[in-house]
Structure formats: C-alpha cells, structure tokens
N, C-alpha and C. Protein backbone atom coordinates (compact mmCIF):
# COMPACT_ATOMS: atom_id res chain seq x y z
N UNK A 1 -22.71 90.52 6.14
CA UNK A 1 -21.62 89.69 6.63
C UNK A 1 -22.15 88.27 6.85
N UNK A 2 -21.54 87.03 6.45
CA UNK A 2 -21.46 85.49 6.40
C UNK A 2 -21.79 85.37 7.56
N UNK A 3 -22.55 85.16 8.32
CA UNK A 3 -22.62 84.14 9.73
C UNK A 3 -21.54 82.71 9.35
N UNK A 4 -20.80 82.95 10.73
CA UNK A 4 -19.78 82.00 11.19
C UNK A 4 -20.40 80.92 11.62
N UNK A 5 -19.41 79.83 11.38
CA UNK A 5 -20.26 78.64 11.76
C UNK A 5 -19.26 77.53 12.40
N UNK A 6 -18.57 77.75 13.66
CA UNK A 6 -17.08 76.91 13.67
C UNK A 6 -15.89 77.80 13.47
N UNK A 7 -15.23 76.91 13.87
CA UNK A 7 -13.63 77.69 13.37
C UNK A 7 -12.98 75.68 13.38
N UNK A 8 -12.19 76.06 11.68
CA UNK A 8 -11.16 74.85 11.35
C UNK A 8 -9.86 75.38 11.25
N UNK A 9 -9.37 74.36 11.82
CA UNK A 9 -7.92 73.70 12.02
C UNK A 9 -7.46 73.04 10.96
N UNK A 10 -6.32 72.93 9.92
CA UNK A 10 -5.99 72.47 9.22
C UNK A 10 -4.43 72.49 9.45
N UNK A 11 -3.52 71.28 9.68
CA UNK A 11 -2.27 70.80 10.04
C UNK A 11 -1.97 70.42 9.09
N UNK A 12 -0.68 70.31 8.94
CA UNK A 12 0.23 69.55 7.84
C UNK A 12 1.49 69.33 8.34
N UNK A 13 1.63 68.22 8.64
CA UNK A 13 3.00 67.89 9.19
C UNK A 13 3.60 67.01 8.59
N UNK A 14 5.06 67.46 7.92
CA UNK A 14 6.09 66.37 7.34
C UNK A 14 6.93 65.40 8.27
N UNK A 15 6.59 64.58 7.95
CA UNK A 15 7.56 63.48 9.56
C UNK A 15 8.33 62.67 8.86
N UNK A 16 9.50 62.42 9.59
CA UNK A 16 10.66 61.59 9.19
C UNK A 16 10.23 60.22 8.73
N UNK A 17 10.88 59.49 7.63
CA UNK A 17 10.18 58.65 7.66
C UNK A 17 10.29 57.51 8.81
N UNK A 18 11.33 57.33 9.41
CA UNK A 18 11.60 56.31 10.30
C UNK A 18 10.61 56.50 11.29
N UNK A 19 9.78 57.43 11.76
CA UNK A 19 8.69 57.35 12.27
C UNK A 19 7.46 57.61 12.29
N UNK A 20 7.11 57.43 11.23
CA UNK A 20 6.30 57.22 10.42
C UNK A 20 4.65 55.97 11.22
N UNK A 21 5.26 55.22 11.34
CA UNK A 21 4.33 54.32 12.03
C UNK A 21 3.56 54.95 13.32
N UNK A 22 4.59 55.52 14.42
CA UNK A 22 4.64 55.65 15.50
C UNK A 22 3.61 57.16 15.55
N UNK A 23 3.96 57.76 14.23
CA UNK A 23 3.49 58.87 14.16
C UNK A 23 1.60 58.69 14.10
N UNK A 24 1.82 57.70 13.08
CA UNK A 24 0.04 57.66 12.85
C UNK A 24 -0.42 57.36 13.67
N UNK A 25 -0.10 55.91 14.99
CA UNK A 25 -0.79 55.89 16.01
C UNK A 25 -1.00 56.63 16.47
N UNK A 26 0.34 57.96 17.06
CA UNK A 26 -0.14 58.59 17.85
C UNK A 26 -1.65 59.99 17.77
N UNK A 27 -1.02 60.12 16.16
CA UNK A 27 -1.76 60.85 15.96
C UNK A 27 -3.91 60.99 15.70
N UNK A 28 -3.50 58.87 15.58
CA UNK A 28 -4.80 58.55 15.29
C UNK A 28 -5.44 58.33 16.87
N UNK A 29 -5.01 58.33 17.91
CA UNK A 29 -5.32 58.36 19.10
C UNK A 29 -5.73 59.91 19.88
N UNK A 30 -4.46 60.87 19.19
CA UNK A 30 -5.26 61.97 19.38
C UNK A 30 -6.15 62.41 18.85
N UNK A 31 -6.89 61.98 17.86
CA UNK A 31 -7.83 62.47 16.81
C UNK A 31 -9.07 62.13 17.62
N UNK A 32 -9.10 60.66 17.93
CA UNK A 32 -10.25 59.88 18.78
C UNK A 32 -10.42 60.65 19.92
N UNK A 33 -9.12 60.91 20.63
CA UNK A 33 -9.64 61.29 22.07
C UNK A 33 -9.88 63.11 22.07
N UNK A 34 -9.77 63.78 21.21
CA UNK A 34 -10.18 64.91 20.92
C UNK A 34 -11.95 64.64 21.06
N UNK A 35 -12.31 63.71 20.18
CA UNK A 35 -13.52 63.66 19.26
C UNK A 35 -14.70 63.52 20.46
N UNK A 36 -13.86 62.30 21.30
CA UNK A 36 -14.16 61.68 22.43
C UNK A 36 -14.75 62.42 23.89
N UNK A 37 -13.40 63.17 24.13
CA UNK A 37 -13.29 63.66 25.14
C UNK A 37 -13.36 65.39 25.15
N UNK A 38 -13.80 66.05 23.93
CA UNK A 38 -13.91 67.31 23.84
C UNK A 38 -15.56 67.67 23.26
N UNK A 39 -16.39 68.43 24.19
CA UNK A 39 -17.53 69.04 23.42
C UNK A 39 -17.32 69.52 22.23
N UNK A 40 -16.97 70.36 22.39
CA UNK A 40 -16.80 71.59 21.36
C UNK A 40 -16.03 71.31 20.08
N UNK A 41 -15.55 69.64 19.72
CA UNK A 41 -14.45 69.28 18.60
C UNK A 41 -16.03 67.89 18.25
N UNK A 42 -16.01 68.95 16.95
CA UNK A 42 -17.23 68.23 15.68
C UNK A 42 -16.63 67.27 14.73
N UNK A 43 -15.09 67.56 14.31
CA UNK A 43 -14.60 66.73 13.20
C UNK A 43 -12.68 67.05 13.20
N UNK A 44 -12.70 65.82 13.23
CA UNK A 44 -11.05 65.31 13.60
C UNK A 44 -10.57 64.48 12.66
N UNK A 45 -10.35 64.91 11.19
CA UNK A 45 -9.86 63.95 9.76
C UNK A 45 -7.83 63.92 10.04
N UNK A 46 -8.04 62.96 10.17
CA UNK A 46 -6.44 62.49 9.66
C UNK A 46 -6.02 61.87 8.12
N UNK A 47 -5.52 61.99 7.36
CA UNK A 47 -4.97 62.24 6.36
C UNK A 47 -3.90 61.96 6.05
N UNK A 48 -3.45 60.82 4.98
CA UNK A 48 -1.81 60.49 4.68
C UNK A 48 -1.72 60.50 3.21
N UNK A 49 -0.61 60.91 3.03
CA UNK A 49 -0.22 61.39 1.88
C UNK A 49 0.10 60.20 1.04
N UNK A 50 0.43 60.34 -0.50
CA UNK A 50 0.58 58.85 -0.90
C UNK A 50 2.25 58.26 -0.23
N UNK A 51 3.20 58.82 0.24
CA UNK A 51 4.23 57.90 0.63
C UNK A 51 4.47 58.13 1.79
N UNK A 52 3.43 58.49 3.01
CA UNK A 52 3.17 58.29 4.72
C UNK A 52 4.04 58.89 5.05
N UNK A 53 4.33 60.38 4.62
CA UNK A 53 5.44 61.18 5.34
C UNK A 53 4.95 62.44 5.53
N UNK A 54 3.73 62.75 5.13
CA UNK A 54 2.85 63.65 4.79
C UNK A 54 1.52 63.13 5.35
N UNK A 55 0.97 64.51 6.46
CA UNK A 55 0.17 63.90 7.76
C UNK A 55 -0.74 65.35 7.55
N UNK A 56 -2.15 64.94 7.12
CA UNK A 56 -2.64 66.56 6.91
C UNK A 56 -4.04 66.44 8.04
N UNK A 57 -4.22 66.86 8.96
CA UNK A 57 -5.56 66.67 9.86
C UNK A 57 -6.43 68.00 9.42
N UNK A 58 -7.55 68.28 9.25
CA UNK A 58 -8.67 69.04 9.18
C UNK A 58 -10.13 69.23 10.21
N UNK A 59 -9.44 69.36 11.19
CA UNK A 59 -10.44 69.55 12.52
C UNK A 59 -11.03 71.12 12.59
N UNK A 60 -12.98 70.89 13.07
CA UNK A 60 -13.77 71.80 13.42
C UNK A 60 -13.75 71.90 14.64
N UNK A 61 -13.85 73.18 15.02
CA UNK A 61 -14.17 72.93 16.53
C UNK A 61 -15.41 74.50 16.48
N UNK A 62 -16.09 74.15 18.05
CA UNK A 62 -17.15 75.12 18.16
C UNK A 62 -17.00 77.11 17.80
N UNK A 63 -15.88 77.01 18.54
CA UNK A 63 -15.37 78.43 18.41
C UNK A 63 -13.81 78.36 18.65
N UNK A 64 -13.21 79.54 18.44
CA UNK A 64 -11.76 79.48 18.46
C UNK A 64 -11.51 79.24 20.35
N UNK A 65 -12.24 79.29 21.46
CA UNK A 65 -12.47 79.00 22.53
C UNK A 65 -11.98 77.91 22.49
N UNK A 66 -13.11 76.88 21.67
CA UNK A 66 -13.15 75.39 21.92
C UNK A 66 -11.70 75.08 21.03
N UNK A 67 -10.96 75.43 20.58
CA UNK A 67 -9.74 74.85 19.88
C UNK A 67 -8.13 75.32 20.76
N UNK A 68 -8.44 76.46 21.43
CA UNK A 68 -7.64 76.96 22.28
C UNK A 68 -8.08 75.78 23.57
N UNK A 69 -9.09 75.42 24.33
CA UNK A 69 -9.07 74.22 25.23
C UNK A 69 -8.60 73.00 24.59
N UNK A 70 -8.83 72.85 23.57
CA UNK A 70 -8.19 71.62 23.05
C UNK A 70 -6.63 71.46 23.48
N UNK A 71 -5.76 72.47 22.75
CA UNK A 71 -4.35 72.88 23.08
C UNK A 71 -4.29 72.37 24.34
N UNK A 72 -4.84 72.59 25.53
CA UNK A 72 -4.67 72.67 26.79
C UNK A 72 -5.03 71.28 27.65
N UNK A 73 -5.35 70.35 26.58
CA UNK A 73 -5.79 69.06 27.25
C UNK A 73 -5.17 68.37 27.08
N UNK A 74 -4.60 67.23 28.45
CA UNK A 74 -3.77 66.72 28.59
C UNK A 74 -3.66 65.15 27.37
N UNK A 75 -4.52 65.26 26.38
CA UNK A 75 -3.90 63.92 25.89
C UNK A 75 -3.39 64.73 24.42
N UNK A 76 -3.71 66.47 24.28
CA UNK A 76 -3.03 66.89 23.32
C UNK A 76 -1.45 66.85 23.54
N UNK A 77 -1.66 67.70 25.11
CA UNK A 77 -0.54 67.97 25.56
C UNK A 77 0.91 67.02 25.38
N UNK A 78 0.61 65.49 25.67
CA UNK A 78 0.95 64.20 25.57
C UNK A 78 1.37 63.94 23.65
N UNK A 79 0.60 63.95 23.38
CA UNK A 79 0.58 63.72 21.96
C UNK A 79 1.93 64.93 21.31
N UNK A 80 1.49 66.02 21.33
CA UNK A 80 2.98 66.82 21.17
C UNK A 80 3.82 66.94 21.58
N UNK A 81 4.22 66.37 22.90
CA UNK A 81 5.68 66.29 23.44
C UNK A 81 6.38 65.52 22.55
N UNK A 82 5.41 64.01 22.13
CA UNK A 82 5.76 62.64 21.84
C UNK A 82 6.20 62.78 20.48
N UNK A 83 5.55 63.34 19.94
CA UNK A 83 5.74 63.64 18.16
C UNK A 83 6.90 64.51 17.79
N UNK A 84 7.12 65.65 18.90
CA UNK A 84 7.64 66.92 18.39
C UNK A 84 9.08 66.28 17.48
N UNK A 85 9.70 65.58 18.31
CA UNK A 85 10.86 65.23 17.60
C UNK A 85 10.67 64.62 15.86
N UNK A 86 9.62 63.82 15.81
CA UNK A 86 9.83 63.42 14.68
C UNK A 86 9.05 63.82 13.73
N UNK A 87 9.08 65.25 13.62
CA UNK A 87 8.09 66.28 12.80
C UNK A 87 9.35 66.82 12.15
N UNK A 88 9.68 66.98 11.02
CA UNK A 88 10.76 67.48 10.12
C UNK A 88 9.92 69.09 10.02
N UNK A 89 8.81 69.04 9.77
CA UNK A 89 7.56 70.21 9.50
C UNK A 89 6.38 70.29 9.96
N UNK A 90 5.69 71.65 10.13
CA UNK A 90 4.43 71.39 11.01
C UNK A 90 4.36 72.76 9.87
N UNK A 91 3.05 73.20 9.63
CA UNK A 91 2.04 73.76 9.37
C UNK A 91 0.66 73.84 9.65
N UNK A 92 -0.24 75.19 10.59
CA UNK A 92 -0.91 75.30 11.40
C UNK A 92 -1.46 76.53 10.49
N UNK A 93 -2.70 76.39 9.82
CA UNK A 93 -3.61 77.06 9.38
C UNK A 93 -5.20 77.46 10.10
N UNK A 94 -5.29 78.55 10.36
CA UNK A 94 -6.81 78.21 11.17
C UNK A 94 -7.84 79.54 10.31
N UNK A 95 -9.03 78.77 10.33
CA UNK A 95 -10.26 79.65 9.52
C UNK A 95 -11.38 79.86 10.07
N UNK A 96 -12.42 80.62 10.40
CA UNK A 96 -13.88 81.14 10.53
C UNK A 96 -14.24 80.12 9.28
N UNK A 97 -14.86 78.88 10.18
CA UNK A 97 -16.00 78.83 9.09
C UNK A 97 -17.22 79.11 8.78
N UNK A 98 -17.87 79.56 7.60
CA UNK A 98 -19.12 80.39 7.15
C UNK A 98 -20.50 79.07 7.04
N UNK A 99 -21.42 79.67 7.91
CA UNK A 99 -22.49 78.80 7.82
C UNK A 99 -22.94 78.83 6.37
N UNK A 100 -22.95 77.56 6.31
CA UNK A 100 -24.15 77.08 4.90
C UNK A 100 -25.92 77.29 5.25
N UNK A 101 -26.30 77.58 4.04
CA UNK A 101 -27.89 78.03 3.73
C UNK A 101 -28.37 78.66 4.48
C-alpha cells in the first residue's frame, strides 16, 4: 500500500458573472489567510478560467484533520457566507495524496 502524503482539496466553482471581481478578491484573501494563518495548509492555488466565471482552487493540507479545521476558521467561515450567493456552482472533490519516492 502507497504511503499517504496529505490530503487535496480541489474546488470548482461557477460564479455569476456580475460578481466576478468581488469573487476573486474574496477568494484570493482566503487563499492567503488559509496559507497564513493555518499550519497544516501547504498549498492554496487559485485558478481562473479563460472568461473569469470559472474559479478552480487546488489546496493540500496535512491530513483530512487539518482541512476539516480549516472549514472551521473564522476567515473561511467569512469567506463562504460572502460568496455563497454568487456561486451559480460549487464542486468539492477531496483525495489521499500518495507520497512521491
């Protein structure tokens, strides 16, 4: 069996375009203060699609522990109240990732 190495997060959220702007700040603020303010969060990619309506993030975190505290911190918490409305779509993929060499 693969030794685990992390567990990733992979989002995809379709957002209206009219907020569109509002969206990336917010989302590029939660990315930082994840990165910032969480041990256990190694990598926080934000991602725009070619016509900015299409928002794909790809975050590691230590263990599925450390991604479940994430959920629970207040500038996530903040960040999804703020967005929820102008998310047409959300998609929430999560994986064991397998240590390399």
């Amino acid at each position: 069996m693969p030794r685990r190495d992390g567990y990733a997060v992979v989002v995809t959220f379709l957002v209206a375009p009219e907020h569109r702007a509002a969206f990336r700040s917010a989302v590029l603020e939660n990315a930082a203060a994840s990165l910032r303010l969480e041990p256990g969060c190694s990598v926080f990619d934000v991602c725009e699609g070619a016509d900015g309506t299409e928002i794909f993030l790809y975050e590691i975190y230590d263990s599925e522990a450390a991604f479940k505290e994430h959920l629970a911190t207040e500038h996530f918490r903040r960040f999804d109240v703020l967005v929820t409305p102008w998310v047409r779509e959300k998609r929430v993929l999560t994986y064991h990732r397998l240590a390399q060499g």
